[in-house]
Protein backbone atom coordinates (compact mmCIF):
# COMPACT_ATOMS: atom_id res chain seq x y z
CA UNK A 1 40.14 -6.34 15.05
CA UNK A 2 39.35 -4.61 17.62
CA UNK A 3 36.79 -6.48 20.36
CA UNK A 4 35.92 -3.33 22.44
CA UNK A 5 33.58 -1.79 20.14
CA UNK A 6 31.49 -5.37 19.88
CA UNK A 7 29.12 -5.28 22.11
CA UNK A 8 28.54 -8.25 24.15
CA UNK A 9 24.76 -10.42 23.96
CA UNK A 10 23.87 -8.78 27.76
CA UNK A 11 23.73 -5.35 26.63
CA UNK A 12 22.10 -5.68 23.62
CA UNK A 13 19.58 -8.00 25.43
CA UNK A 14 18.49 -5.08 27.39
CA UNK A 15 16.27 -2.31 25.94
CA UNK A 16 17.67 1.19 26.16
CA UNK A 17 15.52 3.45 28.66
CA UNK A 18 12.76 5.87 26.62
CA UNK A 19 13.11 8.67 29.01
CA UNK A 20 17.10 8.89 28.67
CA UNK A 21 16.61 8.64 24.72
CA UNK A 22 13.33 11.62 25.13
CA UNK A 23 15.94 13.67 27.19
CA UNK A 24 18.69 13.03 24.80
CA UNK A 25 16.59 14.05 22.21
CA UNK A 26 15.04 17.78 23.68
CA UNK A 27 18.10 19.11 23.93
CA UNK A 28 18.72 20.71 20.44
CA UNK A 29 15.27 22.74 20.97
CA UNK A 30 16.00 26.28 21.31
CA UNK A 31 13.16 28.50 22.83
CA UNK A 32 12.58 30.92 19.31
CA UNK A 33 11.88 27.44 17.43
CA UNK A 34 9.23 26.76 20.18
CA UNK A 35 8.08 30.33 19.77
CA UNK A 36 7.97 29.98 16.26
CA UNK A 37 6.23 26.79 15.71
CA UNK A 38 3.38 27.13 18.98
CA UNK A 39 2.42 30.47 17.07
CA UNK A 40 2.42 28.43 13.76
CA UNK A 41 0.01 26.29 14.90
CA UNK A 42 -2.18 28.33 16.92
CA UNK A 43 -2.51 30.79 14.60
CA UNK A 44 -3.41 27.69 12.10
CA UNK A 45 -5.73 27.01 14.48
CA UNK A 46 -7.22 30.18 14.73
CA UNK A 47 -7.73 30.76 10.53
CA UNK A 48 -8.78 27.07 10.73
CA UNK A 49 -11.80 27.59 12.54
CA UNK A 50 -12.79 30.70 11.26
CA UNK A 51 -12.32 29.76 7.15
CA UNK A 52 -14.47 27.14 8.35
CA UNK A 53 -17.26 28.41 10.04
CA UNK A 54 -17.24 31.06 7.03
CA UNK A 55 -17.54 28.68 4.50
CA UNK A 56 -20.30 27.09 6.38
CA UNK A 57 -22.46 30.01 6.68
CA UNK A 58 -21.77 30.80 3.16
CA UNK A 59 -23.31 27.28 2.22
CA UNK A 60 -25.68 26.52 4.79
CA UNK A 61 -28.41 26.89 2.40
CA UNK A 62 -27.22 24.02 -0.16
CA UNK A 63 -25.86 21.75 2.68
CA UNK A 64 -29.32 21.70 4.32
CA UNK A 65 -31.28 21.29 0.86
CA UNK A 66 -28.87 18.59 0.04
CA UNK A 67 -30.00 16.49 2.71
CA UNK A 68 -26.87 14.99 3.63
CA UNK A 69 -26.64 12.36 7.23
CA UNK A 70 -24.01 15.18 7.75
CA UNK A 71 -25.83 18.32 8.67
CA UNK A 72 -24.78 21.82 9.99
CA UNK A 73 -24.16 20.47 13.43
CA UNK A 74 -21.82 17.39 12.58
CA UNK A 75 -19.79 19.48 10.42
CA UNK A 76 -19.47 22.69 12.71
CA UNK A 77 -17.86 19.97 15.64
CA UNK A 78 -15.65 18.28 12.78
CA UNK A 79 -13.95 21.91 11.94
CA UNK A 80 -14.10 22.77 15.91
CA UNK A 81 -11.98 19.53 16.51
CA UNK A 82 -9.70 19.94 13.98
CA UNK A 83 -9.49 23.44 15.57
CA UNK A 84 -8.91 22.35 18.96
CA UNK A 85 -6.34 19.74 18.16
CA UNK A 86 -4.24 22.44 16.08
CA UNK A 87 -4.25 24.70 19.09
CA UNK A 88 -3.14 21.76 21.58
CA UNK A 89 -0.29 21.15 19.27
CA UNK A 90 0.48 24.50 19.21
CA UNK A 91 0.04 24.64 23.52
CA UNK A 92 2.39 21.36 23.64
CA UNK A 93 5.07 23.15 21.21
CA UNK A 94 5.27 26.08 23.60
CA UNK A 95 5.15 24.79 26.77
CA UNK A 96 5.34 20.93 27.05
């Protein structure tokens, strides 16, 4: 048996550092996968936000006679979020 692969109770007492392992880790990202998936989601983004506020015009009438706690306003900042946080995934793909 061979006791230099074993490792001893000190090193596995100590907690491997996150930034080596995020390092370690970026390196198989090549720059047309970043392309690729930033447009992805911006462009997600983009037919997110305007399905949306197209189906909302289109029902406007029913969601106001149904008198829902939810009205026009509620819902147009719900798909606007969900917008917004597909196009800062999209951002953080490309760049960060």
């Amino acid at each position: 048996m061979n006791k230099d692969k074993v490792p001893t109770v000190g090193t596995l007492d100590k907690p491997e550092n996150l930034n080596s392992l995020l390092k370690q880790d970026r390196g198989e990202d090549c720059l047309p996968c970043r392309i690729v998936g930033g447009g992805a989601f911006l462009g997600l983004a983009a037919y997110s936000y305007i399905s949306g506020q197209r189906e909302l015009e289109k029902n406007q009438a029913r969601i106001l006679a149904s008198k829902s706690m939810f009205g026009m306003g509620s819902r147009r900042l719900g798909i606007a979020s969900i917008s917004i946080g597909l196009a800062w995934m999209g951002i953080w793909r490309l760049f960060l």
